[in-house]
C-alpha atoms as a PDB file:
ATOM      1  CA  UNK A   1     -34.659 -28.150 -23.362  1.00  0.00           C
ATOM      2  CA  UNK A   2     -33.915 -32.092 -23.917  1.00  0.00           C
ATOM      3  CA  UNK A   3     -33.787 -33.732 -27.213  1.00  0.00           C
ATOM      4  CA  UNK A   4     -37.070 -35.820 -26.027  1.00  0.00           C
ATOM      5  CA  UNK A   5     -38.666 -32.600 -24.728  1.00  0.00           C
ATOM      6  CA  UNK A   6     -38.331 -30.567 -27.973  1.00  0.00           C
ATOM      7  CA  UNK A   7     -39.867 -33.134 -30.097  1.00  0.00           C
ATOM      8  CA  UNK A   8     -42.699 -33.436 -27.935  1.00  0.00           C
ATOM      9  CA  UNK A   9     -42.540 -29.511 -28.114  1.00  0.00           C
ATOM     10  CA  UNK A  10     -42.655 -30.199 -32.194  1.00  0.00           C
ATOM     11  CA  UNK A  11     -45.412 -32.903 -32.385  1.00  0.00           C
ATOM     12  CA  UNK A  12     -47.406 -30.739 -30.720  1.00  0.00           C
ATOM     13  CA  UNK A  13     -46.661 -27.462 -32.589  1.00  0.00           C
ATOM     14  CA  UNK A  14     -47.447 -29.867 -36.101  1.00  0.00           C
ATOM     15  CA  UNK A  15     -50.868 -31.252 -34.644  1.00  0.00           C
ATOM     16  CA  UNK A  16     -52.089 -27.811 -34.151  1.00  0.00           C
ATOM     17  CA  UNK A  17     -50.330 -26.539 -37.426  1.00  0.00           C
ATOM     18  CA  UNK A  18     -51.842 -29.226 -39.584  1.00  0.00           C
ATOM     19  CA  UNK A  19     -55.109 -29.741 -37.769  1.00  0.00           C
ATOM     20  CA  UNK A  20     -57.348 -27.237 -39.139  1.00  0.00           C
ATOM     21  CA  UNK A  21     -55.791 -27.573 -42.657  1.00  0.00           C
ATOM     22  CA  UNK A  22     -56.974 -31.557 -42.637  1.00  0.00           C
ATOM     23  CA  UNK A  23     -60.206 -30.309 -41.151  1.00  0.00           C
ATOM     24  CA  UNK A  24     -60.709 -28.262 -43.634  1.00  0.00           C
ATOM     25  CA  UNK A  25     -60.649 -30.965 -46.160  1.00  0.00           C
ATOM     26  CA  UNK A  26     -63.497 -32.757 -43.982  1.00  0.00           C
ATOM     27  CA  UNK A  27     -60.959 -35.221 -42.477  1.00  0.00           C
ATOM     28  CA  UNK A  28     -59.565 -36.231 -39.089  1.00  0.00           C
ATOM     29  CA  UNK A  29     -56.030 -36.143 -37.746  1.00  0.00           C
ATOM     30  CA  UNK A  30     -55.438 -39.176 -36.387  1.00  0.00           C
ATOM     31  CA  UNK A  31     -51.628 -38.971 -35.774  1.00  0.00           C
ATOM     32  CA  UNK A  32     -48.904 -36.555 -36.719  1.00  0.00           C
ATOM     33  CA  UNK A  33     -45.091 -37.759 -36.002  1.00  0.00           C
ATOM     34  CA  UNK A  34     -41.861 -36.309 -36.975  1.00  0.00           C
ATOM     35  CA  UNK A  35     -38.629 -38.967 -36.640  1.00  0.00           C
ATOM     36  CA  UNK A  36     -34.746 -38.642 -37.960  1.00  0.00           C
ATOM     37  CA  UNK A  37     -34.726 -41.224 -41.328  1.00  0.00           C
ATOM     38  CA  UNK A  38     -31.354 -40.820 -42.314  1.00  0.00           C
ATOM     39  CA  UNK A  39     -30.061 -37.739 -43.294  1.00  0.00           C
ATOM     40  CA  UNK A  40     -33.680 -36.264 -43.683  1.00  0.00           C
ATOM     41  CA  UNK A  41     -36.378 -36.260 -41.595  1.00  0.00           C
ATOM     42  CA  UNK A  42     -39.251 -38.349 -41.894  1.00  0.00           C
ATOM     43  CA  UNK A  43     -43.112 -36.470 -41.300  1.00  0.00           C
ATOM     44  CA  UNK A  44     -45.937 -39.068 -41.023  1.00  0.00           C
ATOM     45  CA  UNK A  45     -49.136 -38.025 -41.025  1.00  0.00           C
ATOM     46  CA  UNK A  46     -52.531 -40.476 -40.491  1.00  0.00           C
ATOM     47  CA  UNK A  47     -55.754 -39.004 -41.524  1.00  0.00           C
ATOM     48  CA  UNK A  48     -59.380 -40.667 -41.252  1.00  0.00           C
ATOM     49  CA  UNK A  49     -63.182 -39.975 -42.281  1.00  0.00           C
ATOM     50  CA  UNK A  50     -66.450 -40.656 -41.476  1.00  0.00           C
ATOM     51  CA  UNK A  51     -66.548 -42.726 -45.133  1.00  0.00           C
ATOM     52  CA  UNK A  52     -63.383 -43.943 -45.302  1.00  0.00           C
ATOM     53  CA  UNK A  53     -60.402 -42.467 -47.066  1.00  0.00           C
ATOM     54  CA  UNK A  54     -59.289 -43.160 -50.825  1.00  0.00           C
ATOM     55  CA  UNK A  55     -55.869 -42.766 -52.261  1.00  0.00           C
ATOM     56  CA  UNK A  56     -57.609 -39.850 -54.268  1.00  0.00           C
ATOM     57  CA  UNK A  57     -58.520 -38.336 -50.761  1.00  0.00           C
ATOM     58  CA  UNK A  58     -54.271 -39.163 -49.293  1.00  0.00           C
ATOM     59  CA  UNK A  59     -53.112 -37.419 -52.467  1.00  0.00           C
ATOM     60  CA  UNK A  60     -55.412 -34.230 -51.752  1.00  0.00           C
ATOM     61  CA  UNK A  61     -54.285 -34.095 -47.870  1.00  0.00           C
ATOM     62  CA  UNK A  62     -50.584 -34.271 -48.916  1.00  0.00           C
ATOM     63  CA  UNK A  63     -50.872 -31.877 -50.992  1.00  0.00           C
ATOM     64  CA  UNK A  64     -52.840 -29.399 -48.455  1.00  0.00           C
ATOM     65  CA  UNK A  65     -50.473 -30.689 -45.990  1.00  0.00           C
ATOM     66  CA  UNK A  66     -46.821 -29.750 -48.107  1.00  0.00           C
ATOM     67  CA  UNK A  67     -48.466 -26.391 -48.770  1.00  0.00           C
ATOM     68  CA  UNK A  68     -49.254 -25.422 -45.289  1.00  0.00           C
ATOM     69  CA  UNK A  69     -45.585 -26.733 -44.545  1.00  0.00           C
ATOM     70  CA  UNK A  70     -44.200 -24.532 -47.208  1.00  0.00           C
ATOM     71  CA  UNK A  71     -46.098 -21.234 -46.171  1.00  0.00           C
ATOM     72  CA  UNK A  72     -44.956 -21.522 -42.184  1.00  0.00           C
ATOM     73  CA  UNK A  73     -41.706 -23.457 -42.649  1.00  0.00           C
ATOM     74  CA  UNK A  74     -42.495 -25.321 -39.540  1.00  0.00           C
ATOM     75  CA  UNK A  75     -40.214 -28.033 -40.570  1.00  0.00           C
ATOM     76  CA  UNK A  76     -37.205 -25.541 -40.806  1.00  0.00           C
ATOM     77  CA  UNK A  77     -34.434 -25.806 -43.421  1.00  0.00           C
ATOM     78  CA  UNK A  78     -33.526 -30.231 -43.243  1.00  0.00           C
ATOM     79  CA  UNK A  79     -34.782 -32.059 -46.191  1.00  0.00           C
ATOM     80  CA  UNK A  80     -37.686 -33.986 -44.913  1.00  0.00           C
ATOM     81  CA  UNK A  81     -40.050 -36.610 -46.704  1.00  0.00           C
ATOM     82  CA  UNK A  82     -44.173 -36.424 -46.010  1.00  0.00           C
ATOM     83  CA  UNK A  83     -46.012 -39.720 -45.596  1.00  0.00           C
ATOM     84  CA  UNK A  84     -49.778 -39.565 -45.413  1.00  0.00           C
ATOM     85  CA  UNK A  85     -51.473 -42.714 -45.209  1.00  0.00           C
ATOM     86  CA  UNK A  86     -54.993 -43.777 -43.731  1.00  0.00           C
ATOM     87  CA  UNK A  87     -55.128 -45.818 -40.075  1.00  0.00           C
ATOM     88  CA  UNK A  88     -55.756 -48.770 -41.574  1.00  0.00           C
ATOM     89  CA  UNK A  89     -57.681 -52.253 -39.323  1.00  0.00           C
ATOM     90  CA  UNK A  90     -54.729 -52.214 -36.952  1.00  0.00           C
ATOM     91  CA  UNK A  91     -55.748 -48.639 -35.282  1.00  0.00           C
ATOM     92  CA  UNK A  92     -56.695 -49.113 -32.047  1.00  0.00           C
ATOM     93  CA  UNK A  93     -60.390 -47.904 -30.916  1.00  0.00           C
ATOM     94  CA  UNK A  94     -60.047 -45.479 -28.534  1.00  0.00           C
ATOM     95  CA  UNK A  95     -62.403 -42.716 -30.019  1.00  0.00           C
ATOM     96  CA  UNK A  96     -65.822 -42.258 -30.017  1.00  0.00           C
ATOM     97  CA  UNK A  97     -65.243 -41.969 -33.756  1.00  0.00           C
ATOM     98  CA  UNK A  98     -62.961 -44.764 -33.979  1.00  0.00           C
ATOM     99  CA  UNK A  99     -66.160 -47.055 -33.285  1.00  0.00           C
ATOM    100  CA  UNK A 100     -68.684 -45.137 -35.128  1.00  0.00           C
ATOM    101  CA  UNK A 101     -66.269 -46.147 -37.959  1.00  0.00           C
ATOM    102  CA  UNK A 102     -66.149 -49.392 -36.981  1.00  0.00           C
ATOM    103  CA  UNK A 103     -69.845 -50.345 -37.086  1.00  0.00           C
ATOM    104  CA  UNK A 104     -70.548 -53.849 -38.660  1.00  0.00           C
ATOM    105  CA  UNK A 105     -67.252 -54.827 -37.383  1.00  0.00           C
ATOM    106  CA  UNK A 106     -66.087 -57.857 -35.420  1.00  0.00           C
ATOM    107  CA  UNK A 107     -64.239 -56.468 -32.477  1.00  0.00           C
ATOM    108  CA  UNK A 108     -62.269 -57.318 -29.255  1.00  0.00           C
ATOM    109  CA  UNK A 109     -62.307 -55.057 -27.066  1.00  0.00           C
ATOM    110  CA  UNK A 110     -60.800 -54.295 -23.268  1.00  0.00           C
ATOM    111  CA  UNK A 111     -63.188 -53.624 -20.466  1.00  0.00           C
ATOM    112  CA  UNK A 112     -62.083 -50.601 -18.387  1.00  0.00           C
ATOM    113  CA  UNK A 113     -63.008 -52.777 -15.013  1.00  0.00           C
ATOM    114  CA  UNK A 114     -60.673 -56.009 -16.305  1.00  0.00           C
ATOM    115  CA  UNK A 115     -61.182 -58.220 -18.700  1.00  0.00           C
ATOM    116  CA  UNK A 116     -62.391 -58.112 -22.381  1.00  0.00           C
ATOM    117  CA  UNK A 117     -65.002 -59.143 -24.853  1.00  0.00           C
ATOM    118  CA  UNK A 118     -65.436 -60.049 -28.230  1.00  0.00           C
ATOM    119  CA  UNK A 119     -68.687 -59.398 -30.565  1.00  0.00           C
ATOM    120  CA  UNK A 120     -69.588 -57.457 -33.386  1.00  0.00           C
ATOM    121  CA  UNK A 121     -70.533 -53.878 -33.065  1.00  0.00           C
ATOM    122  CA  UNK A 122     -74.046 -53.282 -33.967  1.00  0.00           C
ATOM    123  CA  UNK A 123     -75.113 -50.051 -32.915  1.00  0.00           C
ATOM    124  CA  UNK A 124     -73.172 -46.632 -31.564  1.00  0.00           C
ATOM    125  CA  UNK A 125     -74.586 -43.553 -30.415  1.00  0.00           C
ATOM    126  CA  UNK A 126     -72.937 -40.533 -28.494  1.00  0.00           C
ATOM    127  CA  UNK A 127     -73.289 -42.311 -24.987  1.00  0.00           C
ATOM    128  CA  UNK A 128     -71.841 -45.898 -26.218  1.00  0.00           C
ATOM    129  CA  UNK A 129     -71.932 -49.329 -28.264  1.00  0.00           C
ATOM    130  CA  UNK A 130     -73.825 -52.003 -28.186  1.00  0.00           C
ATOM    131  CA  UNK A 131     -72.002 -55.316 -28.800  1.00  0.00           C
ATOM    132  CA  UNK A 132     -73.792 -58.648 -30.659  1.00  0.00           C
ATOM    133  CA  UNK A 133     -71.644 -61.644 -28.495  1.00  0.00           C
ATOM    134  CA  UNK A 134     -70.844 -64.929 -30.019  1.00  0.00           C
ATOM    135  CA  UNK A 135     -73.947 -67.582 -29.699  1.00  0.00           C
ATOM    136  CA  UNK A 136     -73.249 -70.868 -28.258  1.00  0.00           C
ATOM    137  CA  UNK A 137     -72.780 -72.710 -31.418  1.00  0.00           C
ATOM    138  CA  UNK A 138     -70.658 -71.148 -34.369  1.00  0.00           C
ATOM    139  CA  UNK A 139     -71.940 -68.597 -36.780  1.00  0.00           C
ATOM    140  CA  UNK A 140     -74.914 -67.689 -34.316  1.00  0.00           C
ATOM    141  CA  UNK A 141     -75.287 -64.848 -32.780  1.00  0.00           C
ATOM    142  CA  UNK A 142     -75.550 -64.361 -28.979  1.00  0.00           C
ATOM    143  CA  UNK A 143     -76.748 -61.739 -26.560  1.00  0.00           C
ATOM    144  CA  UNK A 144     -76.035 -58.206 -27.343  1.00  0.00           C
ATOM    145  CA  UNK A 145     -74.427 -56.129 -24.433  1.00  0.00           C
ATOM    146  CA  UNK A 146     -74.757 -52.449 -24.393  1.00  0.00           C
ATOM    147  CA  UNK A 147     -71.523 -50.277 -22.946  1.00  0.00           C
ATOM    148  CA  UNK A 148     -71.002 -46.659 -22.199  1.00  0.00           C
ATOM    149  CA  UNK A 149     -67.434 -45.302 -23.516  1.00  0.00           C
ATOM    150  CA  UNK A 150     -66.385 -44.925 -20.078  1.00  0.00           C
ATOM    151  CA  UNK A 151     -66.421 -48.831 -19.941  1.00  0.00           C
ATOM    152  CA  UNK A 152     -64.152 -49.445 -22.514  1.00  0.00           C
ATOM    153  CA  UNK A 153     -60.781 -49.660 -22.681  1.00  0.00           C
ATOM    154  CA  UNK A 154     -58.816 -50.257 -26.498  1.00  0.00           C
ATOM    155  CA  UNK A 155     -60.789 -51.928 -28.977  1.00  0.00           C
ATOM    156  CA  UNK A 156     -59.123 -53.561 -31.496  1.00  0.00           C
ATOM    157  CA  UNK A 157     -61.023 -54.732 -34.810  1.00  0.00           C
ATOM    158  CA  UNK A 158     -60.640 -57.900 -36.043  1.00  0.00           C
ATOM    159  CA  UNK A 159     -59.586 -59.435 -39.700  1.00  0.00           C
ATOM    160  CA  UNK A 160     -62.606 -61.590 -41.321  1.00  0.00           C
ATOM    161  CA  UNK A 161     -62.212 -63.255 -44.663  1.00  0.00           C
ATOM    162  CA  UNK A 162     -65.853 -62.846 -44.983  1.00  0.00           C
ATOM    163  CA  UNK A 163     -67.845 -60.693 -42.842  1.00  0.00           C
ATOM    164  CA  UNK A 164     -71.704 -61.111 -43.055  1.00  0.00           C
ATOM    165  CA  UNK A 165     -73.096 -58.404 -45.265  1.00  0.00           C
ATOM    166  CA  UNK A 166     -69.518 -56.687 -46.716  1.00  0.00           C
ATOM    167  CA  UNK A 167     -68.857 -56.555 -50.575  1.00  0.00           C
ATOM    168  CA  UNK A 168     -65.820 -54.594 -49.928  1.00  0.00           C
ATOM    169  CA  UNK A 169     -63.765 -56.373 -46.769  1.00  0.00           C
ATOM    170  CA  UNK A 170     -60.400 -57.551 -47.019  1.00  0.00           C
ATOM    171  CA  UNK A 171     -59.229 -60.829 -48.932  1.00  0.00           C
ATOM    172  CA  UNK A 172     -56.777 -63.103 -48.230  1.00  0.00           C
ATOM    173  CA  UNK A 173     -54.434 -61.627 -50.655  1.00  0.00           C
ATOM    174  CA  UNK A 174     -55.170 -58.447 -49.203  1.00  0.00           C
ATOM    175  CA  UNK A 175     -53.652 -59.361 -46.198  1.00  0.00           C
ATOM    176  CA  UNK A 176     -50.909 -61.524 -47.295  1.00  0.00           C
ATOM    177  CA  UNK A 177     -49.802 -58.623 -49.260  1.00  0.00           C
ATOM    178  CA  UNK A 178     -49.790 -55.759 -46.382  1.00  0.00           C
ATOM    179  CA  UNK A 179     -52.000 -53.862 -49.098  1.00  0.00           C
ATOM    180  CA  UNK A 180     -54.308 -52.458 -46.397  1.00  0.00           C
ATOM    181  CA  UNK A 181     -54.144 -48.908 -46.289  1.00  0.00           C
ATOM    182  CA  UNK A 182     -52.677 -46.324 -48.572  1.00  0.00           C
ATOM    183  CA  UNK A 183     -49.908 -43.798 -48.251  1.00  0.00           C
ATOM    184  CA  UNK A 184     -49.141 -40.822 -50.371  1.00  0.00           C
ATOM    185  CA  UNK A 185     -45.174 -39.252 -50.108  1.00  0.00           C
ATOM    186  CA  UNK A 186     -43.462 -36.846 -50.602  1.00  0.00           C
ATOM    187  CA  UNK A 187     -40.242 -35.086 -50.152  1.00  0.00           C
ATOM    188  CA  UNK A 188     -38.002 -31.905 -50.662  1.00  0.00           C
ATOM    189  CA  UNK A 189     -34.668 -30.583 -49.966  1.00  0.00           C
ATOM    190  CA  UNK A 190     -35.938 -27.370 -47.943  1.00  0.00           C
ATOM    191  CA  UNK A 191     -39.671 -28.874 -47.362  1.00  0.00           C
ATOM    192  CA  UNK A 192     -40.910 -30.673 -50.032  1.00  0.00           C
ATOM    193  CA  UNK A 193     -40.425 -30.054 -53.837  1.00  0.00           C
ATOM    194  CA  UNK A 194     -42.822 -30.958 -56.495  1.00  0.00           C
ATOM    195  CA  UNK A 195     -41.877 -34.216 -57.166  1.00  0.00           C
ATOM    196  CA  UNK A 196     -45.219 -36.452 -55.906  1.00  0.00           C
ATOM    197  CA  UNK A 197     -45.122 -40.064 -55.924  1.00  0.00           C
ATOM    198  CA  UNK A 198     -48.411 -42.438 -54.567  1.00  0.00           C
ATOM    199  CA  UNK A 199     -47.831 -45.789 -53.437  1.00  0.00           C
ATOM    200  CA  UNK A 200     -50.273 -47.886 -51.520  1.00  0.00           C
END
């Protein structure tokens, strides 16, 4: 089997491996990668939820995460470090969830027939979204357009300095500063020892 293969081989064997213990925790898997950093390997793991995710809620999936990696040994015996972190307003929107989450938001978003729009998502059910356009003049708004999933393509939700009706939306600082999602890591000589240390 080829380097490339095997590692595809490996993210898949950690999605399912580390799935159900996220799941269990009443969180999504958004993204599981394994990469050479160094002389250790480097696990990253991206984790969502229907409310959001705290660095309270990153510290409790890395530690459900280390011990599930302990008990199988999945990683084998390299040093490796674990990085869980939330997806942050740069994840694409390619889930049904991904928009639910996004509600409120300003959005633009790729049309699956060519083309894309921009508007604010203002409703989303299990068939689609319905879009508020731009009005005419600035700070109006415009017609709202429904569309199925099928119809879109990526979605991508875009930064507002102040978003009508948000107490808690990113600041300029904020942004300037890269301080937009957390990450909790950790690492160990033969999986990860009990040294934790948060950052955001």
């Amino acid at each position: 089997m080829s380097p490339a293969a095997r590692a595809r081989l490996d993210g898949a064997k950690l999605r399912a491996q580390l799935e159900p213990v996220v799941a269990a925790l009443g969180y999504d898997l958004e993204d599981v990668t394994a990469r050479r950093a160094g002389s250790r390997q480097l696990l990253q793991v991206v984790v969502d939820g229907d409310g959001g995710i705290s660095l309270d809620d990153i510290a409790e999936v890395s530690q459900a995460v280390s011990a599930a990696l302990d008990e199988t040994n999945v990683m084998g015996e390299e040093p490796y470090d674990l990085e869980v972190s939330s997806p942050g307003v740069g994840r694409p929107l390619t889930l049904p969830r991904h928009w639910r989450r996004a509600a409120g938001r300003l959005v633009q978003v790729q049309l699956a027939a060519g083309g894309e729009l921009t508007g604010r998502i203002v409703e989303v059910d299990d068939e689609g979204v319905t879009l508020e356009l731009p009005g005419k003049k600035p700070g109006t708004a415009g017609e709202r357009r429904r569309l199925a999933f099928g119809e879109l393509g990526r979605g991508k939700v875009q930064v507002e300095f102040n978003r009508p009706g948000a107490k808690d939306d990113l600041d300029e600082e904020d942004v300037a500063e890269g301080d937009v999602d957390g990450a909790a890591t950790e690492g160990g000589d033969d999986g990860v020892d009990d040294d934790e240390d948060e950052q955001s």
